[in-house]
C-alpha atoms as a PDB file:
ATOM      1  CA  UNK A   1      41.077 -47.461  11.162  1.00  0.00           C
ATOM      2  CA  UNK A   2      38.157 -45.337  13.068  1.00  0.00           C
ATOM      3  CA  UNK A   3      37.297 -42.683  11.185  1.00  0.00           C
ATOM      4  CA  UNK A   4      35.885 -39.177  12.645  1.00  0.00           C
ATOM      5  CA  UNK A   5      34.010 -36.388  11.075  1.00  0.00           C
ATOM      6  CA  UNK A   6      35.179 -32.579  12.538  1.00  0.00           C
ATOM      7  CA  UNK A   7      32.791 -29.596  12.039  1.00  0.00           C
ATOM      8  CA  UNK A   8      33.712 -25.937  12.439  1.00  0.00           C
ATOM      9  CA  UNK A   9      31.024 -24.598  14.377  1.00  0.00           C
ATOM     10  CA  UNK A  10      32.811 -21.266  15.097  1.00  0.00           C
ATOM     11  CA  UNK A  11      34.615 -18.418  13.759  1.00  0.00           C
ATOM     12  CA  UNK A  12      38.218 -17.993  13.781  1.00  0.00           C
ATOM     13  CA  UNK A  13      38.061 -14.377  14.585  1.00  0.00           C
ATOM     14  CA  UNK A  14      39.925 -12.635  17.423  1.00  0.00           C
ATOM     15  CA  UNK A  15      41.509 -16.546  18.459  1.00  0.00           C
ATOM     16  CA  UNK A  16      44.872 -17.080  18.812  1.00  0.00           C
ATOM     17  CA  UNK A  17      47.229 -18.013  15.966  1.00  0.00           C
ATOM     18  CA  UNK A  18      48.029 -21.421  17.257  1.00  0.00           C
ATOM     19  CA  UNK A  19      44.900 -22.187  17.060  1.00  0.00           C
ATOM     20  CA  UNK A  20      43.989 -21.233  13.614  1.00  0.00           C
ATOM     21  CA  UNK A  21      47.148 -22.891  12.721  1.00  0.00           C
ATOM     22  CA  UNK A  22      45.087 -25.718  14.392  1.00  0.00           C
ATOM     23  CA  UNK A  23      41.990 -25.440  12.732  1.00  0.00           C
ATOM     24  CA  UNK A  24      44.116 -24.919   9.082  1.00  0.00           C
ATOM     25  CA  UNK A  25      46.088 -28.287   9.826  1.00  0.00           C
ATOM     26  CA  UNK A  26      42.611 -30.095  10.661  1.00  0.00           C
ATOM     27  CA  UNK A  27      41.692 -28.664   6.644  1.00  0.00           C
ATOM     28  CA  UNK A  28      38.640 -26.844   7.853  1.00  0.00           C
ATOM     29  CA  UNK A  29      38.861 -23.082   7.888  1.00  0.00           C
ATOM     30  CA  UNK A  30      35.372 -21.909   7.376  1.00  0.00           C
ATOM     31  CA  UNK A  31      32.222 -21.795   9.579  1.00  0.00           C
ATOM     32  CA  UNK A  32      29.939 -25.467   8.492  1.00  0.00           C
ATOM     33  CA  UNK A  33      32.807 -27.101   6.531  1.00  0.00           C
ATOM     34  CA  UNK A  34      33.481 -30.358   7.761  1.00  0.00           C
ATOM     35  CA  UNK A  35      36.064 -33.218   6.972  1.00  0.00           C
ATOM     36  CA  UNK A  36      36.272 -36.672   7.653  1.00  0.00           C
ATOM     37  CA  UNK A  37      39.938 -37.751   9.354  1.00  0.00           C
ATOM     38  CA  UNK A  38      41.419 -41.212  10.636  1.00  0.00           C
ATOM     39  CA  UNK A  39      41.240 -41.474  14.456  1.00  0.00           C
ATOM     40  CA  UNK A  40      44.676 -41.190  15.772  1.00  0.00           C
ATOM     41  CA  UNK A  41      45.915 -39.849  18.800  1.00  0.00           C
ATOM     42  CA  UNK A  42      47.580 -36.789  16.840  1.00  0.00           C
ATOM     43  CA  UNK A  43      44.427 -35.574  15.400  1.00  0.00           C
ATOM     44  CA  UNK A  44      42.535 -35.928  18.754  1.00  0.00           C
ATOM     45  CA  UNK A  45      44.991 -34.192  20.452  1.00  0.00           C
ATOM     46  CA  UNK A  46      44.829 -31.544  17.886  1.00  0.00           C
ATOM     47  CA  UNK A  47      40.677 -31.537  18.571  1.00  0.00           C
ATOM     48  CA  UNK A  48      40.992 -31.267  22.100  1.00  0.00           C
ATOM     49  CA  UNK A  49      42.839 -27.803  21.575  1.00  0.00           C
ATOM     50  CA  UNK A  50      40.210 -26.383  19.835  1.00  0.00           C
ATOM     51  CA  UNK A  51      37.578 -28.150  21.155  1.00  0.00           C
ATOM     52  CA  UNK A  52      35.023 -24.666  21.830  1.00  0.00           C
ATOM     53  CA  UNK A  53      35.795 -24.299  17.540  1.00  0.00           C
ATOM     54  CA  UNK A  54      34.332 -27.863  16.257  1.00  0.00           C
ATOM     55  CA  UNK A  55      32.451 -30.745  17.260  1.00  0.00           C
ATOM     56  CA  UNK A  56      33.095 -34.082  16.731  1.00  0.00           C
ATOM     57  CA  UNK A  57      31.156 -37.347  15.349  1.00  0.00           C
ATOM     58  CA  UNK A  58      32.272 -40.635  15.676  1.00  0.00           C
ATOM     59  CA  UNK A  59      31.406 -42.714  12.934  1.00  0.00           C
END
């Protein structure tokens, strides 16, 4: 399977809980951490909800 790495490049402050919820379930939760996840349709939906939080590399 394709792997990604997801960054948190912003704060969870002031957002929505559904999308810290989000950004929990992703297992980031802090500004820099990152964590490398399988590339399935799930998680990228799950990116594409809090896409202005992380970025994305495709490995």
């Amino acid at each position: 399977m394709a792997k990604i790495i997801v960054k948190q490049v912003k704060s969870l402050i002031a957002r929505p809980e559904s999308q810290r919820k989000i950004v929990m379930a992703l297992g980031l939760g802090r500004i820099g951490k990152t964590k490398e996840l399988t590339d399935t349709p799930a998680v990228r939906g799950m990116i594409a909800k809090v896409s202005h939080l992380v970025s994305v590399v495709e490995q």
